[in-house]
C-alpha atoms as a PDB file:
ATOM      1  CA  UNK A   1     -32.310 -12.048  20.168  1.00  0.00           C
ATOM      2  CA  UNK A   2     -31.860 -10.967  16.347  1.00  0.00           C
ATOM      3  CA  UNK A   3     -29.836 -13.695  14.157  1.00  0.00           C
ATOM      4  CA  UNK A   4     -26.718 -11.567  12.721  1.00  0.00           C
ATOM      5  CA  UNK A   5     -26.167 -13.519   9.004  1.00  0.00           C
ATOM      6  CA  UNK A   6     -22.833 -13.272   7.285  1.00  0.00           C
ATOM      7  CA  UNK A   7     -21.979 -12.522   3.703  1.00  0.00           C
ATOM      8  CA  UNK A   8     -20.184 -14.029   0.879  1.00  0.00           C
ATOM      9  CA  UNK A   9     -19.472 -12.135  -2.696  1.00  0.00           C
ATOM     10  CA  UNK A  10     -18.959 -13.987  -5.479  1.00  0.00           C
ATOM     11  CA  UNK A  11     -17.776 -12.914  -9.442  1.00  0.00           C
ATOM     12  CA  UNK A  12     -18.380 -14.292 -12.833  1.00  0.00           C
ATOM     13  CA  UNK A  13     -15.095 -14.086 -14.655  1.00  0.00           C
ATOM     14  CA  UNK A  14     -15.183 -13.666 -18.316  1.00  0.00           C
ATOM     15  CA  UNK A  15     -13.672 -17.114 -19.526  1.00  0.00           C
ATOM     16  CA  UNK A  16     -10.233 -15.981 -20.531  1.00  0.00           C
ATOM     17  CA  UNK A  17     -10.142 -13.802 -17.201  1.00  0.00           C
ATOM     18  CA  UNK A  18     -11.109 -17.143 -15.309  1.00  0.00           C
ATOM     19  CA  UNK A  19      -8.250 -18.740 -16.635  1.00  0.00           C
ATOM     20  CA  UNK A  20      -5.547 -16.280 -15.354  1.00  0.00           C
ATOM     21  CA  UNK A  21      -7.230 -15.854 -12.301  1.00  0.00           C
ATOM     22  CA  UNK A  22      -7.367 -19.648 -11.724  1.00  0.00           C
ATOM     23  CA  UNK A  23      -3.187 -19.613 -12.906  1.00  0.00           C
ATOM     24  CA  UNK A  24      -2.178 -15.810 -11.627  1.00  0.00           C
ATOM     25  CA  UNK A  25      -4.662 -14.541  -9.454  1.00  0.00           C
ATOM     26  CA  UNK A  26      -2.398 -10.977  -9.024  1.00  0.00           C
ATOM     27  CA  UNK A  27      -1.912 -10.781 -12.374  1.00  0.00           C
ATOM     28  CA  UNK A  28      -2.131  -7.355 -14.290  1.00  0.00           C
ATOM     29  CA  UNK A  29      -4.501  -8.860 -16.801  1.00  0.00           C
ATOM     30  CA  UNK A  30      -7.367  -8.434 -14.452  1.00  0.00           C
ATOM     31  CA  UNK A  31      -7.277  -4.842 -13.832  1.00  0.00           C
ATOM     32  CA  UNK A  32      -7.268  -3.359 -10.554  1.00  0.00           C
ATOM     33  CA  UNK A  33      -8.782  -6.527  -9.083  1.00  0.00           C
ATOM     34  CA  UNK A  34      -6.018  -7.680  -7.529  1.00  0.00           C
ATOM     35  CA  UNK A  35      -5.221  -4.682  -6.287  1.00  0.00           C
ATOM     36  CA  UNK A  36      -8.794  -4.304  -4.537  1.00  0.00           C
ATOM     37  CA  UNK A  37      -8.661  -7.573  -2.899  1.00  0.00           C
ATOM     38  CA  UNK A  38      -5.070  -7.147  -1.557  1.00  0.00           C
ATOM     39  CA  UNK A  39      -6.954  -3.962  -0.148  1.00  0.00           C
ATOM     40  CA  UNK A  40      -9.561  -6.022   1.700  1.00  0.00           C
ATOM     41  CA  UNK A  41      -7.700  -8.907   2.766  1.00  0.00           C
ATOM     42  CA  UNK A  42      -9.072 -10.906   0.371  1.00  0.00           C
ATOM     43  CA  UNK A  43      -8.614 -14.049  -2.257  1.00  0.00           C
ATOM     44  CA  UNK A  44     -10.169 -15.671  -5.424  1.00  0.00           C
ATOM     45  CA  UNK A  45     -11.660 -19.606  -5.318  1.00  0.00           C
ATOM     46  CA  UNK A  46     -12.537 -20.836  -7.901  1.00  0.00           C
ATOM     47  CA  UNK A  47     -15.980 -22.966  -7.575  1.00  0.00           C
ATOM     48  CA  UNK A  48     -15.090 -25.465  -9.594  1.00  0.00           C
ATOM     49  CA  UNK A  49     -11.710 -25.938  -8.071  1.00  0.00           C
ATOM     50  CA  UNK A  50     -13.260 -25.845  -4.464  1.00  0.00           C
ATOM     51  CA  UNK A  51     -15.756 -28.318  -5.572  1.00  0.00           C
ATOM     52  CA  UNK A  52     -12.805 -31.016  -7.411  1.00  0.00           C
ATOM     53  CA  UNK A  53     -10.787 -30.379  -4.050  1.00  0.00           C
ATOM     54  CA  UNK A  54     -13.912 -31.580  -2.042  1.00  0.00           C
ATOM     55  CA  UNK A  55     -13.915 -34.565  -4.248  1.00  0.00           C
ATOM     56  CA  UNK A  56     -10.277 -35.099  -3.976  1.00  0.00           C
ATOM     57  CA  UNK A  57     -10.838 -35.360  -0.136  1.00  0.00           C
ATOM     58  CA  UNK A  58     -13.563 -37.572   0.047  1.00  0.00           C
ATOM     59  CA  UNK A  59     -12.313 -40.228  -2.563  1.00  0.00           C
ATOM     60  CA  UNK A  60      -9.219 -39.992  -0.278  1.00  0.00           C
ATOM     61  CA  UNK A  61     -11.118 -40.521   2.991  1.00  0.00           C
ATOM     62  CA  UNK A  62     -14.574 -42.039   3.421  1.00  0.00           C
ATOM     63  CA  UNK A  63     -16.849 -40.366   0.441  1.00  0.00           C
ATOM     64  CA  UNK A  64     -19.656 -41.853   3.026  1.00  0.00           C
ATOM     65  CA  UNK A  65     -18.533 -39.070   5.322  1.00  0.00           C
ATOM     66  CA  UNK A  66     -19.139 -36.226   2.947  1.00  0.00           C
ATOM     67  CA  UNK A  67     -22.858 -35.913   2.494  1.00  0.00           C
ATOM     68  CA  UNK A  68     -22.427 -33.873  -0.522  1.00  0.00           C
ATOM     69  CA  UNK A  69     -19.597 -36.206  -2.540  1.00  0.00           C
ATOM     70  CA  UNK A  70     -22.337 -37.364  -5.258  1.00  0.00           C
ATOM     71  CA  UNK A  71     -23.983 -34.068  -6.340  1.00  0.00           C
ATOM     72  CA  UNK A  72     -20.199 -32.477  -6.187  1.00  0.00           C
ATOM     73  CA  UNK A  73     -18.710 -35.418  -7.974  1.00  0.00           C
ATOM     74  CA  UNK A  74     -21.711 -34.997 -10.881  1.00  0.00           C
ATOM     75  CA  UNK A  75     -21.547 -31.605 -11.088  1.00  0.00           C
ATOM     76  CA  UNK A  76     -17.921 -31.107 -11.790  1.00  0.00           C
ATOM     77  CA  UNK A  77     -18.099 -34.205 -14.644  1.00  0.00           C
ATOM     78  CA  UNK A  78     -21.112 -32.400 -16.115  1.00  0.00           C
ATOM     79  CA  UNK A  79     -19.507 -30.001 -19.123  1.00  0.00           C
ATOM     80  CA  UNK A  80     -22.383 -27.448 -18.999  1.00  0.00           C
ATOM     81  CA  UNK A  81     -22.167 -27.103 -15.392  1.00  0.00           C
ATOM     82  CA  UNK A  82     -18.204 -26.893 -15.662  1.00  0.00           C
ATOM     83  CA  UNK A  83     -18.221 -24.024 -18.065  1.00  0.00           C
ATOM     84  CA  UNK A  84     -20.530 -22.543 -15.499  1.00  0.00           C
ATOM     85  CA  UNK A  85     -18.460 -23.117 -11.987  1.00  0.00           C
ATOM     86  CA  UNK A  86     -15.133 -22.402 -13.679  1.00  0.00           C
ATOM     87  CA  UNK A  87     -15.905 -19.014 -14.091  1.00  0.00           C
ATOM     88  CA  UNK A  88     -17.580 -18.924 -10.730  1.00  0.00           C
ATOM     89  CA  UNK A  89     -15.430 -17.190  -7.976  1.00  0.00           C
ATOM     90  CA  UNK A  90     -15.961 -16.946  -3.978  1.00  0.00           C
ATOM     91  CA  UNK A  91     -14.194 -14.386  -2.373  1.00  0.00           C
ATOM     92  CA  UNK A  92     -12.846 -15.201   0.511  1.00  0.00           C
ATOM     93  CA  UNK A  93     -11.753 -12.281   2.922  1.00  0.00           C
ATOM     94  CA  UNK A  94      -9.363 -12.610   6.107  1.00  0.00           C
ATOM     95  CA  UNK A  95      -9.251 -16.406   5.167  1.00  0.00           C
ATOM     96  CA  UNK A  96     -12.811 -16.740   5.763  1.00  0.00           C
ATOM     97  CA  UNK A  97     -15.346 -18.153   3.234  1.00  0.00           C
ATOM     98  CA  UNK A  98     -17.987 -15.865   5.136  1.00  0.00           C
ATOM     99  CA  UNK A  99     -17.991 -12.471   6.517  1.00  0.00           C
ATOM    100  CA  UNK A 100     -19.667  -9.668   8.689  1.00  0.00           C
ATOM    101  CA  UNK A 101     -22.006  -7.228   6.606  1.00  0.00           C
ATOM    102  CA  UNK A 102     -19.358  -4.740   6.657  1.00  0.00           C
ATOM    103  CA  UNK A 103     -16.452  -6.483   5.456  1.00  0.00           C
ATOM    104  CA  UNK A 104     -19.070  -7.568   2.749  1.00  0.00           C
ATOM    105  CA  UNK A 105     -20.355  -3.969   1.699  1.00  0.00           C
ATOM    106  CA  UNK A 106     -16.365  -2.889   1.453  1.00  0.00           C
ATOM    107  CA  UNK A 107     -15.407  -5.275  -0.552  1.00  0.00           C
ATOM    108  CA  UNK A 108     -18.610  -4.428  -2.939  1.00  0.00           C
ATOM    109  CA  UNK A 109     -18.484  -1.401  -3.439  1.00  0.00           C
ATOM    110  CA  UNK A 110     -14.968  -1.323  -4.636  1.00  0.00           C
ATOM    111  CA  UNK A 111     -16.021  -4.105  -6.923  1.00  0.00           C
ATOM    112  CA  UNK A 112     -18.677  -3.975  -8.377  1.00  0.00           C
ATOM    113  CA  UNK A 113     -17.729  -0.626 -10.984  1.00  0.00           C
ATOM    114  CA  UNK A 114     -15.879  -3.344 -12.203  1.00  0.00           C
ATOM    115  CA  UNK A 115     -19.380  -5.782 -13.411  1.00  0.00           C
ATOM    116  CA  UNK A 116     -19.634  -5.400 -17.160  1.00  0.00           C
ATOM    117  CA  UNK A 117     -15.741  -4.626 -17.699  1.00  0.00           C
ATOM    118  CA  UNK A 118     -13.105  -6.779 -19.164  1.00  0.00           C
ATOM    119  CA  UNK A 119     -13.128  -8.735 -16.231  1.00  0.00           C
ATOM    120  CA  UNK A 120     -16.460  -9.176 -14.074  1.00  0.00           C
ATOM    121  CA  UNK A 121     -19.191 -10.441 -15.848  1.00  0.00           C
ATOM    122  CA  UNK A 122     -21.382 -10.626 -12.762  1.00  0.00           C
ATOM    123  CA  UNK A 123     -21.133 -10.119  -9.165  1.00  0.00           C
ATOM    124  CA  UNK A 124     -23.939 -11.659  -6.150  1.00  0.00           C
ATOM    125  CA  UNK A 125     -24.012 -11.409  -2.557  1.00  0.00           C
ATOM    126  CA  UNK A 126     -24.954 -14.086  -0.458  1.00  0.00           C
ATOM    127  CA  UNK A 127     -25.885 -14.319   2.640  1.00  0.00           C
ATOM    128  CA  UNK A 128     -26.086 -17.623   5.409  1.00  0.00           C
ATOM    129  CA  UNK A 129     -29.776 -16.926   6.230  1.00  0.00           C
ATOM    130  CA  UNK A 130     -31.259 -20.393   5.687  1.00  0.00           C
ATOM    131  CA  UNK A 131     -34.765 -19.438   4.045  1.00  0.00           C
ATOM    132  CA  UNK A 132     -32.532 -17.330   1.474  1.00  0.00           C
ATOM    133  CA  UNK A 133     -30.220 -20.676   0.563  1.00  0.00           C
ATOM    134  CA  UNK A 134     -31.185 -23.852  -1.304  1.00  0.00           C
ATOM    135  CA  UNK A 135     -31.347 -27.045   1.045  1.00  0.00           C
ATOM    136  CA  UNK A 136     -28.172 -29.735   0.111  1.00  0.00           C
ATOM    137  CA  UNK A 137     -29.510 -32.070  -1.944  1.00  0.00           C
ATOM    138  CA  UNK A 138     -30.885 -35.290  -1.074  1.00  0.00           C
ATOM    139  CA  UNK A 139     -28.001 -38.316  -1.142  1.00  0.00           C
END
């Protein structure tokens, strides 16, 4: 039986792009983006956002419970690696933070004419094949 791995995309905003997605993810300022992910079903999430909201619901429950609290916790108090994740966004499609290969391959190729533009600095794909993905980190 084959393994069937699902996809994630994920966009480098330039940094004043970031902040209007992060405040007005439909708004005109970023181009047809919007429009593309209305197309698809499809959201912005801000990495460093996701990661704070992680934090914000372990310190609220048992941080024990949430294997990844410290690394999370660091990373979003570290400056360099804020600049980094703040321009960092997944895309989530039909709600889901992972998709089937064709969902995936939609959603890029209407997106990525947009990587070098006023908006996208970079775009990756990602995939949940284990030997492809780094291990979490040790507590």
């Amino acid at each position: 039986m084959s393994q069937e791995w699902k996809f994630q995309l994920r966009v480098t905003l330039k940094p004043q792009m970031a902040e209007i997605a992060r405040s007005t993810p439909e708004s005109e300022a970023l181009g047809p983006l919007p429009a593309i992910l209305k197309r698809h079903n499809a959201a912005l999430n801000c990495q460093h956002d996701a990661f704070a909201g992680y934090v914000a619901e372990a310190e609220a429950n048992n941080v024990d419970d949430y294997p990844l609290y410290a690394w999370t916790k660091a990373t979003i108090e570290d400056p360099v690696k804020e600049a980094k994740y703040i321009k960092s966004f997944t895309l989530y499609a039909g709600g889901e933070e992972v998709y089937e290969k064709t969902v995936a391959d939609a959603l890029l190729a209407d997106i990525e004419p947009l990587v070098g533009g006023p908006v996208i600095a970079a775009l990756n794909v990602h995939d949940t094949n284990p030997a492809n993905n780094p291990q979490p980190p040790k507590r």
